[in-house]
C-alpha atoms as a PDB file:
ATOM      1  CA  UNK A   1      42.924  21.132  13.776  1.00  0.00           C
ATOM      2  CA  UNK A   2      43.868  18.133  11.429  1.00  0.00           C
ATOM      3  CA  UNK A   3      42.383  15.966  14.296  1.00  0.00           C
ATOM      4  CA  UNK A   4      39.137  17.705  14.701  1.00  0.00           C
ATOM      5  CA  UNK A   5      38.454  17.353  10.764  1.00  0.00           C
ATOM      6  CA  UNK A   6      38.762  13.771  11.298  1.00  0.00           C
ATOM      7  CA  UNK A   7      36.939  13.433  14.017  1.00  0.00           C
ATOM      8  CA  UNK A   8      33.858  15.499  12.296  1.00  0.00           C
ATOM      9  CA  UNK A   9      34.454  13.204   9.123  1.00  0.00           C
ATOM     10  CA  UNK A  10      34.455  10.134  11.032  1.00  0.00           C
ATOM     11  CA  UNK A  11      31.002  11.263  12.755  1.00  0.00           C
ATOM     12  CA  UNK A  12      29.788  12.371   9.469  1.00  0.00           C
ATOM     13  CA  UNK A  13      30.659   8.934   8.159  1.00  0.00           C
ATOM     14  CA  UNK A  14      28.988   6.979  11.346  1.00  0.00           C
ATOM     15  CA  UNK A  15      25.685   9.473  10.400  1.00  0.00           C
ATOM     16  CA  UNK A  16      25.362   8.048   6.534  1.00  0.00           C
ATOM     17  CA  UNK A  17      26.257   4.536   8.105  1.00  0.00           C
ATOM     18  CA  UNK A  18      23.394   4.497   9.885  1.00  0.00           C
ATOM     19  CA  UNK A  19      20.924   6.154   7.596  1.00  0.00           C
ATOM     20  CA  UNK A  20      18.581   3.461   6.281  1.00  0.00           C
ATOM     21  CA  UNK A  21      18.880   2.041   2.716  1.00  0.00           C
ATOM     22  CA  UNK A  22      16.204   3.825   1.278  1.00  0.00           C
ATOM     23  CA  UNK A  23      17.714   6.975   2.413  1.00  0.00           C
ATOM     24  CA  UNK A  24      20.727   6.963   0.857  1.00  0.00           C
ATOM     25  CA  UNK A  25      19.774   5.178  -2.374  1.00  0.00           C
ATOM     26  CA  UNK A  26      16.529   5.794  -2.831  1.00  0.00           C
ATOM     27  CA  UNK A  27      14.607   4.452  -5.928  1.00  0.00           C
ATOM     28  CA  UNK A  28      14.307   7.055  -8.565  1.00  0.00           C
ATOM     29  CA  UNK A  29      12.426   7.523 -11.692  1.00  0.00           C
ATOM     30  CA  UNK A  30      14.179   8.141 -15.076  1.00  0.00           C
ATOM     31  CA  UNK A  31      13.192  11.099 -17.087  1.00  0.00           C
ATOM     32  CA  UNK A  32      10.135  10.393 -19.243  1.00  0.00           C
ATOM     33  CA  UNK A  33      10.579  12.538 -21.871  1.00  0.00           C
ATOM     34  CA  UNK A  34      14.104  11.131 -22.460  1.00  0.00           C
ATOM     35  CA  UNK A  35      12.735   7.415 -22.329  1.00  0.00           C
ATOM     36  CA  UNK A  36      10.580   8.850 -24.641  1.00  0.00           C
ATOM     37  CA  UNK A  37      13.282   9.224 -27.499  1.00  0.00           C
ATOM     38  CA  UNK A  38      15.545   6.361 -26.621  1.00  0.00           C
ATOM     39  CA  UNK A  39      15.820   4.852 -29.524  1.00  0.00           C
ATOM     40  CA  UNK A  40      19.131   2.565 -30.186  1.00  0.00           C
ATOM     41  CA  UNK A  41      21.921   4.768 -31.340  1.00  0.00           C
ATOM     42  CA  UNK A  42      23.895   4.172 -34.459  1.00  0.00           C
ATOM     43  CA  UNK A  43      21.200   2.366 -36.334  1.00  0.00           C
ATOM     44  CA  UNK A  44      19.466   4.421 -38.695  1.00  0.00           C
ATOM     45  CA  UNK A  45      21.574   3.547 -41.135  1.00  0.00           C
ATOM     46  CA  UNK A  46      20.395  -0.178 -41.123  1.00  0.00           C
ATOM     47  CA  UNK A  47      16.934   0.476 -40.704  1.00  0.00           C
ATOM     48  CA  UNK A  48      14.745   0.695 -43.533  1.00  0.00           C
ATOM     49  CA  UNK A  49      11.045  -0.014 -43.859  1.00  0.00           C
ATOM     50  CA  UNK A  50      10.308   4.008 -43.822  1.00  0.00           C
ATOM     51  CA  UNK A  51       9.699   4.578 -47.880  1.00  0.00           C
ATOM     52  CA  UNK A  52       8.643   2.378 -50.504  1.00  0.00           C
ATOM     53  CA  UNK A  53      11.223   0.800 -52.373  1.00  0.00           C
ATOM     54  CA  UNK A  54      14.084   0.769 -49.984  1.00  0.00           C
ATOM     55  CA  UNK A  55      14.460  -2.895 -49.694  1.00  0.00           C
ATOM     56  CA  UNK A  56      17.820  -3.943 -49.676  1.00  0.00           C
ATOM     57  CA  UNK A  57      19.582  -5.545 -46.409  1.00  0.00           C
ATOM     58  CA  UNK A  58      21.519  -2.884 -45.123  1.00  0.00           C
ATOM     59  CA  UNK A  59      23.962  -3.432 -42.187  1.00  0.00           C
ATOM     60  CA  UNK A  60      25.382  -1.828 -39.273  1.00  0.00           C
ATOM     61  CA  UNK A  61      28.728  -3.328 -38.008  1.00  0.00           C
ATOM     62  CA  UNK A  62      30.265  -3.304 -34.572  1.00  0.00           C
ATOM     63  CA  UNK A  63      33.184  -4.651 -32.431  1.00  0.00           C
ATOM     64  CA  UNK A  64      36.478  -5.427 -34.066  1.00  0.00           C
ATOM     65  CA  UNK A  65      37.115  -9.342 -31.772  1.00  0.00           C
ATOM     66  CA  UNK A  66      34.995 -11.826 -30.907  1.00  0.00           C
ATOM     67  CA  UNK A  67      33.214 -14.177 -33.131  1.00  0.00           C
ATOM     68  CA  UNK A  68      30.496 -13.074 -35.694  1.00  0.00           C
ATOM     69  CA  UNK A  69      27.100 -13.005 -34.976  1.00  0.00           C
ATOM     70  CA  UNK A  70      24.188 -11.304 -37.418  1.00  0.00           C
ATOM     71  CA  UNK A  71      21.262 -10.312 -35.263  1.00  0.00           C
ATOM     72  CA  UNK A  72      18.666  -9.824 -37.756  1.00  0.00           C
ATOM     73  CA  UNK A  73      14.869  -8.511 -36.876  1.00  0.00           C
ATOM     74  CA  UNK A  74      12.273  -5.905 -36.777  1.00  0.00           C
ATOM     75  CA  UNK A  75      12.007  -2.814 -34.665  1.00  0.00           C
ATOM     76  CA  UNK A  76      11.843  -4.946 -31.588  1.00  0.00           C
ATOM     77  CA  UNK A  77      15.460  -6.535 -32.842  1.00  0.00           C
ATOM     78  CA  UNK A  78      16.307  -2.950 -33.299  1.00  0.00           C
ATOM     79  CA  UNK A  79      15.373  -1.894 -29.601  1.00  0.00           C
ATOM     80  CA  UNK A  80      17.085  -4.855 -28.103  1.00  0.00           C
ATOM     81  CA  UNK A  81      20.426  -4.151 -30.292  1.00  0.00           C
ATOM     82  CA  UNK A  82      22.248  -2.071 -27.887  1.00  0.00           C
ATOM     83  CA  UNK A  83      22.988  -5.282 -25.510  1.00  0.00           C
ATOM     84  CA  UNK A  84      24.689  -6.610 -28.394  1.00  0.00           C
ATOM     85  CA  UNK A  85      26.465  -3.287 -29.515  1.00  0.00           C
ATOM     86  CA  UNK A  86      27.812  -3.288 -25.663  1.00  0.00           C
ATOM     87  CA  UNK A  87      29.660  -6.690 -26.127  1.00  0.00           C
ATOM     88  CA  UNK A  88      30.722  -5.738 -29.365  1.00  0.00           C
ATOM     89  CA  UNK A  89      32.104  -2.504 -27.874  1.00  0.00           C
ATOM     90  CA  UNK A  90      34.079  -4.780 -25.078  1.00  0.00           C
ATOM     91  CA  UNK A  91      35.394  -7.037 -27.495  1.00  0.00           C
ATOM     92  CA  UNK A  92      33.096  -9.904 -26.923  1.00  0.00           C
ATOM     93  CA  UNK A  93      31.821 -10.435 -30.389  1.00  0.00           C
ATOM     94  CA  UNK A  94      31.738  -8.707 -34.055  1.00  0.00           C
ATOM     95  CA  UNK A  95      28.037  -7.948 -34.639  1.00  0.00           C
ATOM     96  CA  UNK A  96      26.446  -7.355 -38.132  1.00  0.00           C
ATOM     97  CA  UNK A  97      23.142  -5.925 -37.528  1.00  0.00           C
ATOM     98  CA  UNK A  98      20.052  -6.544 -39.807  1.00  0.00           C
ATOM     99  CA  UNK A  99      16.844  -4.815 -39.685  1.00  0.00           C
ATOM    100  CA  UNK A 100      13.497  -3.868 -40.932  1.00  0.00           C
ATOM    101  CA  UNK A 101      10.518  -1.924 -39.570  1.00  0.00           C
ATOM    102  CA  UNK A 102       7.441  -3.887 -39.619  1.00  0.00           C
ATOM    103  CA  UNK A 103       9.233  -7.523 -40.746  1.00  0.00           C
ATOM    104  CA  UNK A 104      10.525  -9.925 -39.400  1.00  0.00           C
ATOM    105  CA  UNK A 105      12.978 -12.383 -40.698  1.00  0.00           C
ATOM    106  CA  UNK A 106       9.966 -15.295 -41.984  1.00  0.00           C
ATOM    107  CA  UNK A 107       8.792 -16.288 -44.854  1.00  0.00           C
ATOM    108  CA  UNK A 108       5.023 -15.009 -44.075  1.00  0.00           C
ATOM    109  CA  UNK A 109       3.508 -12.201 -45.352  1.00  0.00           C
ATOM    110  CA  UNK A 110       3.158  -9.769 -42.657  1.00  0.00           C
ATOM    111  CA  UNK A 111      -0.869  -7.805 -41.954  1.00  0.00           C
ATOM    112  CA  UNK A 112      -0.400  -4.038 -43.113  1.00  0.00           C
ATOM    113  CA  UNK A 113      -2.662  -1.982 -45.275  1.00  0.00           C
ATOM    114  CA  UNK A 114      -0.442  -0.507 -47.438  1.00  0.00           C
ATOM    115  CA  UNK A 115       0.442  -3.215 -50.542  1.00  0.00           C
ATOM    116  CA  UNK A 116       3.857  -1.653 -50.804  1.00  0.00           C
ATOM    117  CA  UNK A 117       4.802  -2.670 -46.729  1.00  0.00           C
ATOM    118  CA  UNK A 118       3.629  -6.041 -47.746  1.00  0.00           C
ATOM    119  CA  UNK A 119       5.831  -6.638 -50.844  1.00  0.00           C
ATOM    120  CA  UNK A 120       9.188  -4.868 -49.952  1.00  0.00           C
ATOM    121  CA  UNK A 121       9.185  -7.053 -46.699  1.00  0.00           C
ATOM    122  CA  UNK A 122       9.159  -9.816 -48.763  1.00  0.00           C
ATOM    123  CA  UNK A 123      11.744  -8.198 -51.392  1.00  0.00           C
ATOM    124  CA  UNK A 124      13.658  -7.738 -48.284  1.00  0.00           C
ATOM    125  CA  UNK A 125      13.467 -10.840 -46.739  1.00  0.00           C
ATOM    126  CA  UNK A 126      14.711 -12.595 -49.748  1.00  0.00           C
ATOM    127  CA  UNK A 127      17.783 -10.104 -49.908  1.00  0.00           C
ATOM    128  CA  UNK A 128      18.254 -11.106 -46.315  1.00  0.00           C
ATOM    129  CA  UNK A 129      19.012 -14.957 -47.587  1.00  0.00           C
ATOM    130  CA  UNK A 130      21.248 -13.697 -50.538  1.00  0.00           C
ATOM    131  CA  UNK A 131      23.298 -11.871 -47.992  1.00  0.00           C
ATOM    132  CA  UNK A 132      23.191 -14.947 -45.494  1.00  0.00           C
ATOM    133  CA  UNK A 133      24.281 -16.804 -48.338  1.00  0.00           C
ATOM    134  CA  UNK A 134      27.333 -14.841 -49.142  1.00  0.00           C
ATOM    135  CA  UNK A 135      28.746 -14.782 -45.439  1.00  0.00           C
ATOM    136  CA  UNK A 136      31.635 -17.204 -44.507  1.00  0.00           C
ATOM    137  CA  UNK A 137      32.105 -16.481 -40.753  1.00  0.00           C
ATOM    138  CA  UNK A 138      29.156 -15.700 -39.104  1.00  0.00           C
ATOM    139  CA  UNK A 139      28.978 -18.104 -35.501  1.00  0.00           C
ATOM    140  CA  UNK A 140      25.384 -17.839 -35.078  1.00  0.00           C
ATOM    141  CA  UNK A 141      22.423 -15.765 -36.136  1.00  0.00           C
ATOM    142  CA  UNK A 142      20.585 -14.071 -32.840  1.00  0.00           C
ATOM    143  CA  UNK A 143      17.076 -13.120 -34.119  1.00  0.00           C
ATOM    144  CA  UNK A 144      13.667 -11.577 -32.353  1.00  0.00           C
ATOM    145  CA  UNK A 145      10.285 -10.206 -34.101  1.00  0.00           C
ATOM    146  CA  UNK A 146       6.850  -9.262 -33.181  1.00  0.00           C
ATOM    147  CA  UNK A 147       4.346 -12.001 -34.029  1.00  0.00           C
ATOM    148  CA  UNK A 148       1.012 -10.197 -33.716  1.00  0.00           C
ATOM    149  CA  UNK A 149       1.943  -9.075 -37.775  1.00  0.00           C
ATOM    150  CA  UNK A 150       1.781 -11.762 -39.022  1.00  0.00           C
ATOM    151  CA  UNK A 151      -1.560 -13.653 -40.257  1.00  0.00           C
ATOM    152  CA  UNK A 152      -2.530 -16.980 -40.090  1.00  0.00           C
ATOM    153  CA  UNK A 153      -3.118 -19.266 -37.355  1.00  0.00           C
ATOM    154  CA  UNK A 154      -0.395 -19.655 -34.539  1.00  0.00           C
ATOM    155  CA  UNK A 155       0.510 -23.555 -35.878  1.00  0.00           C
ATOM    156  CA  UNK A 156       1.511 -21.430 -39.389  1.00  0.00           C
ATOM    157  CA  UNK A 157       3.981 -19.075 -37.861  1.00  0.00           C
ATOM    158  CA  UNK A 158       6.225 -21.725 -36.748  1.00  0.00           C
ATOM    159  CA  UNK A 159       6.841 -23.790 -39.944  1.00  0.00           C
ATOM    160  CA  UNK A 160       7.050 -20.813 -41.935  1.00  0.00           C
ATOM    161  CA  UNK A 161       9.461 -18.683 -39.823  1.00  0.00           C
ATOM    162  CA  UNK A 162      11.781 -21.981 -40.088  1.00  0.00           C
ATOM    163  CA  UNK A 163      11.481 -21.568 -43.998  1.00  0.00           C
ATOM    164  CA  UNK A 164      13.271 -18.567 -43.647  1.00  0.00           C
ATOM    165  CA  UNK A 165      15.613 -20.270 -41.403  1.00  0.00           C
ATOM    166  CA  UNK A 166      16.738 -22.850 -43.795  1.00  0.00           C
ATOM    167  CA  UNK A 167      19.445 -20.740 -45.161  1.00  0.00           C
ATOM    168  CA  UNK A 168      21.295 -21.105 -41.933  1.00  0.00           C
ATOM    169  CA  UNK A 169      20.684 -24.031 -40.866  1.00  0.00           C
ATOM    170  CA  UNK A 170      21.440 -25.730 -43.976  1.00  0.00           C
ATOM    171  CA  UNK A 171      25.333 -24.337 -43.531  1.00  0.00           C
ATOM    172  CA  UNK A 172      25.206 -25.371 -39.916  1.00  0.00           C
ATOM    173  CA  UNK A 173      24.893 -22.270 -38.296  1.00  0.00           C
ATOM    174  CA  UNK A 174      22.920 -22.233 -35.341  1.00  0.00           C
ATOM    175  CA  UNK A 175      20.019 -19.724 -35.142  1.00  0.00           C
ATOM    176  CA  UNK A 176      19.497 -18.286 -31.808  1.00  0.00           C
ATOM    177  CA  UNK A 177      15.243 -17.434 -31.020  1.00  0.00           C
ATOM    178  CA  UNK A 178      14.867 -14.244 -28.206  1.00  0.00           C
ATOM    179  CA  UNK A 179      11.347 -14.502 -26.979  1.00  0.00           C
ATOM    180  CA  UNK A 180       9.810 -10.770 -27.227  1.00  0.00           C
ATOM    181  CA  UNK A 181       9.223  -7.884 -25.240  1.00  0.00           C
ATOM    182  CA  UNK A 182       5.113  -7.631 -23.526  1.00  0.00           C
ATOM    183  CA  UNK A 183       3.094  -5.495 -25.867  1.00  0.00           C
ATOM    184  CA  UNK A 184       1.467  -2.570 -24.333  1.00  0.00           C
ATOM    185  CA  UNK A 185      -1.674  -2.714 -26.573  1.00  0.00           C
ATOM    186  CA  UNK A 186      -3.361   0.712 -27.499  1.00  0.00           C
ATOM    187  CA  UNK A 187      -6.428   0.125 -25.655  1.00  0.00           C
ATOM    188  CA  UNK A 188      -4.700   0.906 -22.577  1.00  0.00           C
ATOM    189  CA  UNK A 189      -2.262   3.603 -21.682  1.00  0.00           C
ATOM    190  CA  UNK A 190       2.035   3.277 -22.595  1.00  0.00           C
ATOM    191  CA  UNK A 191       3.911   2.899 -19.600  1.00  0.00           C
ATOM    192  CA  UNK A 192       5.519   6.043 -19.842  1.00  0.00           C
ATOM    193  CA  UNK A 193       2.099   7.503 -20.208  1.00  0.00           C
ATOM    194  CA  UNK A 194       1.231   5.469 -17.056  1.00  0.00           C
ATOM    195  CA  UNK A 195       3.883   6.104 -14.786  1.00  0.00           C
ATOM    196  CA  UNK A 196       3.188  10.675 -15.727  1.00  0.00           C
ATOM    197  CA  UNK A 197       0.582   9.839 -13.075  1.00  0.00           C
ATOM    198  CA  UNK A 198       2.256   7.032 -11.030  1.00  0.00           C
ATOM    199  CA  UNK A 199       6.054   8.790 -10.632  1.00  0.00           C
ATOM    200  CA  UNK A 200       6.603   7.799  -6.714  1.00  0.00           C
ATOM    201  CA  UNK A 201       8.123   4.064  -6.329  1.00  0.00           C
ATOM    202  CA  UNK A 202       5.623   3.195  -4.520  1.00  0.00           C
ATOM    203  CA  UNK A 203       3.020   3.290  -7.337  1.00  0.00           C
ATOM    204  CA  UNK A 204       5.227   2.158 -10.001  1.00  0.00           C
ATOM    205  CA  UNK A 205       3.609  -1.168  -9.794  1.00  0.00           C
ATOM    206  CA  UNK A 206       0.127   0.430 -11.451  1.00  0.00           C
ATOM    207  CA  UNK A 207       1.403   0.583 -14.143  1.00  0.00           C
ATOM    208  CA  UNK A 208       2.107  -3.386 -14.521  1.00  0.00           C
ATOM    209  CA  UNK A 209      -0.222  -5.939 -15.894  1.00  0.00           C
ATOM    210  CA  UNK A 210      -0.282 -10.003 -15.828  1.00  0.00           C
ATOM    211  CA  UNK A 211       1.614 -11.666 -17.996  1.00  0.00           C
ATOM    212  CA  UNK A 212      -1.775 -13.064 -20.116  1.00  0.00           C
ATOM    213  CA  UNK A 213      -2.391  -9.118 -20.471  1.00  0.00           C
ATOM    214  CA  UNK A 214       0.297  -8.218 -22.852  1.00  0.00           C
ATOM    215  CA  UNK A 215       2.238 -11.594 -23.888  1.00  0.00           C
ATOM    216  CA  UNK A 216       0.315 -13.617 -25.549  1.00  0.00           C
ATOM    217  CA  UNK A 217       2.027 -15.877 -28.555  1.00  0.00           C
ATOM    218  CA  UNK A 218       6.014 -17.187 -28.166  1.00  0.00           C
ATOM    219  CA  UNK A 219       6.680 -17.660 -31.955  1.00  0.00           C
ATOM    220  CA  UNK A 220      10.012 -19.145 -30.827  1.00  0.00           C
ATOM    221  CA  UNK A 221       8.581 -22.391 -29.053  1.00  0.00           C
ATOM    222  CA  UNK A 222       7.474 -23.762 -32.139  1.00  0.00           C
ATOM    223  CA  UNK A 223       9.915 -22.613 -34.467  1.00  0.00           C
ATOM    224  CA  UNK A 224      13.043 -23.762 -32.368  1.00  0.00           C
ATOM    225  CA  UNK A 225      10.564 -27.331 -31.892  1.00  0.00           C
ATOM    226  CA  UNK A 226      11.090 -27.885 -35.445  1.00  0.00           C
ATOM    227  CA  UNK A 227      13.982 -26.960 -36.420  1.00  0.00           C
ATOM    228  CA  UNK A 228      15.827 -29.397 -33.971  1.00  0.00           C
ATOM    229  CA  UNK A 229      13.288 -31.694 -34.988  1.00  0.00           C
ATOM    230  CA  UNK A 230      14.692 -31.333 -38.498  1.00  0.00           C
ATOM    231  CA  UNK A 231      18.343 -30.406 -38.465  1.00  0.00           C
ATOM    232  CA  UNK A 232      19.631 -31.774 -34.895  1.00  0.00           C
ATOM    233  CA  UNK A 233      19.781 -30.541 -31.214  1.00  0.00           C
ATOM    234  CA  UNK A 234      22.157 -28.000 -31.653  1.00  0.00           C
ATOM    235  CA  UNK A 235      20.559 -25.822 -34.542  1.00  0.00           C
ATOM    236  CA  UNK A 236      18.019 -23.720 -32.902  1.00  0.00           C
ATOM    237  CA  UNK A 237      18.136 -22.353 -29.443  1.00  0.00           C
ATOM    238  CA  UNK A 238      15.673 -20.077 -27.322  1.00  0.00           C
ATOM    239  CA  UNK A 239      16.646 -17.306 -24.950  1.00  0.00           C
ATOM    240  CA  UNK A 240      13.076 -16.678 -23.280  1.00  0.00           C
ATOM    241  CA  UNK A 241      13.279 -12.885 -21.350  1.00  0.00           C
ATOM    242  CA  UNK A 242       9.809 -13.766 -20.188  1.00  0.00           C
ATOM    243  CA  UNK A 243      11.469 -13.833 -16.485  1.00  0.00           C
ATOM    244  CA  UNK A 244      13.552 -10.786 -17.074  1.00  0.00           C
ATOM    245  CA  UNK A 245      10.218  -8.598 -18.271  1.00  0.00           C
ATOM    246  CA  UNK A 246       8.153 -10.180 -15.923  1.00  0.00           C
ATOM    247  CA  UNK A 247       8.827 -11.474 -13.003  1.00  0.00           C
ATOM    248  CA  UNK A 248       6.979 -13.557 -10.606  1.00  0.00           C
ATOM    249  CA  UNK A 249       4.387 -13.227 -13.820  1.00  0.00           C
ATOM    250  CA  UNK A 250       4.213  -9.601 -13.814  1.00  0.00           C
ATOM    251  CA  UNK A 251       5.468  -7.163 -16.555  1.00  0.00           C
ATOM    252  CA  UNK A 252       5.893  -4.460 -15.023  1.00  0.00           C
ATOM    253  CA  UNK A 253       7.615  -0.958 -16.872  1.00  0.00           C
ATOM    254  CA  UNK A 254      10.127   0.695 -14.814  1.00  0.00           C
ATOM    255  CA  UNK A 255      13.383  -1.764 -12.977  1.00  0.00           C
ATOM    256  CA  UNK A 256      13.129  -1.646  -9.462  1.00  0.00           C
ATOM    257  CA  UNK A 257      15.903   1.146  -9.519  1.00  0.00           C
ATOM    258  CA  UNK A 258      13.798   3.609 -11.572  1.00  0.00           C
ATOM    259  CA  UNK A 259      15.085   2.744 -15.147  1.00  0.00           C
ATOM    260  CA  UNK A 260      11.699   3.708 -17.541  1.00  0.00           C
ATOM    261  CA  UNK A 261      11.892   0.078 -19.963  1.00  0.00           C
ATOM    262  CA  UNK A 262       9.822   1.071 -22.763  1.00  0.00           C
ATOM    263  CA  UNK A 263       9.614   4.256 -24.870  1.00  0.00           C
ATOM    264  CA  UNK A 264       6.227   3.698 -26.197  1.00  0.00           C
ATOM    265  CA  UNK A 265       3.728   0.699 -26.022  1.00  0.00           C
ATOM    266  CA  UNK A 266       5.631  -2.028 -27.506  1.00  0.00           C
ATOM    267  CA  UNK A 267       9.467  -0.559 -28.040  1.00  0.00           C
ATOM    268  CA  UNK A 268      11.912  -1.079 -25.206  1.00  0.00           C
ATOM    269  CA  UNK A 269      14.531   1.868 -24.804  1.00  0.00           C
ATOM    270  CA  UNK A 270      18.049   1.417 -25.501  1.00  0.00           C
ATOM    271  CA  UNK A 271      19.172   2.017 -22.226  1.00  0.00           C
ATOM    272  CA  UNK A 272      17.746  -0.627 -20.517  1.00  0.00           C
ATOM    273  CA  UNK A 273      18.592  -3.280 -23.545  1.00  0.00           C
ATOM    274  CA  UNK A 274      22.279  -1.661 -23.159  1.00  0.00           C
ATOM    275  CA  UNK A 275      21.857  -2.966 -19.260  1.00  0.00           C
ATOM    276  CA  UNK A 276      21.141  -6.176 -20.685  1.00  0.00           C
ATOM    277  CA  UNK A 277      23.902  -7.208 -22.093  1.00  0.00           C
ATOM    278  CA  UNK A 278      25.751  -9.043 -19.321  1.00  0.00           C
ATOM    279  CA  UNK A 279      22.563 -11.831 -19.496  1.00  0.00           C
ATOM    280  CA  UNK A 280      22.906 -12.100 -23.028  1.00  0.00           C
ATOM    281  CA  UNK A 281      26.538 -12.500 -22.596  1.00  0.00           C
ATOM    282  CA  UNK A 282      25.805 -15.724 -19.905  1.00  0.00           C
ATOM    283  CA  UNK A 283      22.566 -16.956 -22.007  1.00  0.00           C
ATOM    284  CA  UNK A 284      25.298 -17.256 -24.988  1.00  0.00           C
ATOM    285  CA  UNK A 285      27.822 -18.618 -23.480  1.00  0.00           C
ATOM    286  CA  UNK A 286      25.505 -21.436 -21.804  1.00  0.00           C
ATOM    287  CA  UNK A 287      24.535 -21.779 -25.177  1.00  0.00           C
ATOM    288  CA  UNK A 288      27.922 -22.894 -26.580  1.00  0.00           C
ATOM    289  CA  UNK A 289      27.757 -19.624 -28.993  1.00  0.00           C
ATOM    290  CA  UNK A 290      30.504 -18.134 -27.092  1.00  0.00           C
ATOM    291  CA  UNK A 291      33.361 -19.694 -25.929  1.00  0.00           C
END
């Protein structure tokens, strides 16, 4: 008997064996309506930006080893946080997270209607360089915005993003420049809107768009240009995720194992910026920031 069930198991075995790839791990997409609410856990309470008058620099803190980085930023810092949380959590680094909705760590006044989004960003920002200020430990600072806020001409954004920079790189400690995520603009439908009508694999690709469709300005080129310019080679560093979004040129929404990448038009879900973290772990170490 005890040979016949291994027999049967070893057929059974020979059967899967031979089953193509796609058969036995077939590309599958992730729930949409839970892609839909992935925002990064554990943040709320250093996000602020919601009511008027909430403008101090709160922080979230994980990991326990590691040196210290502050990853400072807007929503888009916020989405990418959980690759940092997950090398906190692994004893990598000690993370002391910084955010703001709609502002990112500059020194120009962001576009919004509302006066009051306009002033407590800058109340904020400025409570941002206290805080810098105070710190005695930090390794680097990690940071990542959305441009499109801010006004002016593209040769502004660069010298006044460094202005904001100075703080840092005054105390010699390098500031680290993560190119953004592709914005989905609202002329055209969200990915996960998209893919409700493109679910099978083989259609996934629909829902992608060249690279000159929804990237358009890399804030970090110039500002990294100048501050190495100004305060050495090792100050300011880029990690550009232009590759990682969109390969071969084209952003596409979904990974090629299923995994939905954004939970709305511009806002990448914290699952797939948890997956992340092993190539922020390699960028920083290439970097120096990590030893």
């Amino acid at each position: 008997m005890r040979a016949r069930i291994v027999v049967v198991l070893g057929l059974a075995a020979l059967v899967l064996g031979a089953l193509p790839a796609t058969a036995q791990d077939a590309p599958r997409l992730s729930s949409i309506p839970a892609a839909e609410r992935d925002v990064a856990p554990g943040t709320r309470a250093c996000f602020s930006g919601s009511e008027s008058g909430a403008t101090k620099a709160l922080t979230c803190h994980y990991g326990r080893k590691g040196p210290r980085l502050l990853v400072i930023g807007d929503s888009h810092m916020r989405a990418l946080s959980p690759a940092f949380r997950r090398l906190a959590d692994a004893g990598k680094i000690r993370v002391t997270l910084i955010i703001r909705s709609r502002c990112g760590w500059s020194s120009r006044p962001i576009k919004n209607l509302k006066a009051w989004v306009r002033e407590d960003c800058q109340t904020w920002r400025a409570n941002v360089t206290r805080y810098i200020r105070r710190q005695k430990d930090v390794r680097a600072i990690v940071t990542n915005h959305r441009a499109s806020t801010m006004p002016g001409t593209r040769a502004q954004r660069g010298p006044d993003t460094l202005k904001s920079w100075r703080v840092a790189l005054n105390r010699r400690i390098p500031v680290v420049a993560v190119s953004d995520s592709p914005n989905w603009v609202l002329s055209r439908p969200s990915p996960t809107q998209c893919l409700r009508t493109n679910s099978a694999p083989r259609t996934w690709r629909r829902c992608s768009a060249a690279v000159g469709e929804v990237m358009w300005f890399d804030w970090t080129v110039p500002t990294v240009k100048l501050a190495r310019k100004k305060y050495g080679a090792r100050s300011a560093f880029r990690i550009s995720m232009k590759e990682t979004y969109c390969p071969k040129r084209r952003c596409r929404v979904v990974t090629p194992r299923g995994q939905i990448m954004y939970r709305d038009h511009q806002h990448l879900t914290a699952t797939y910026t948890r997956s992340l973290a092993p190539l922020m772990e390699r960028r920083l170490r290439g970097l120096g920031i990590l030893p």
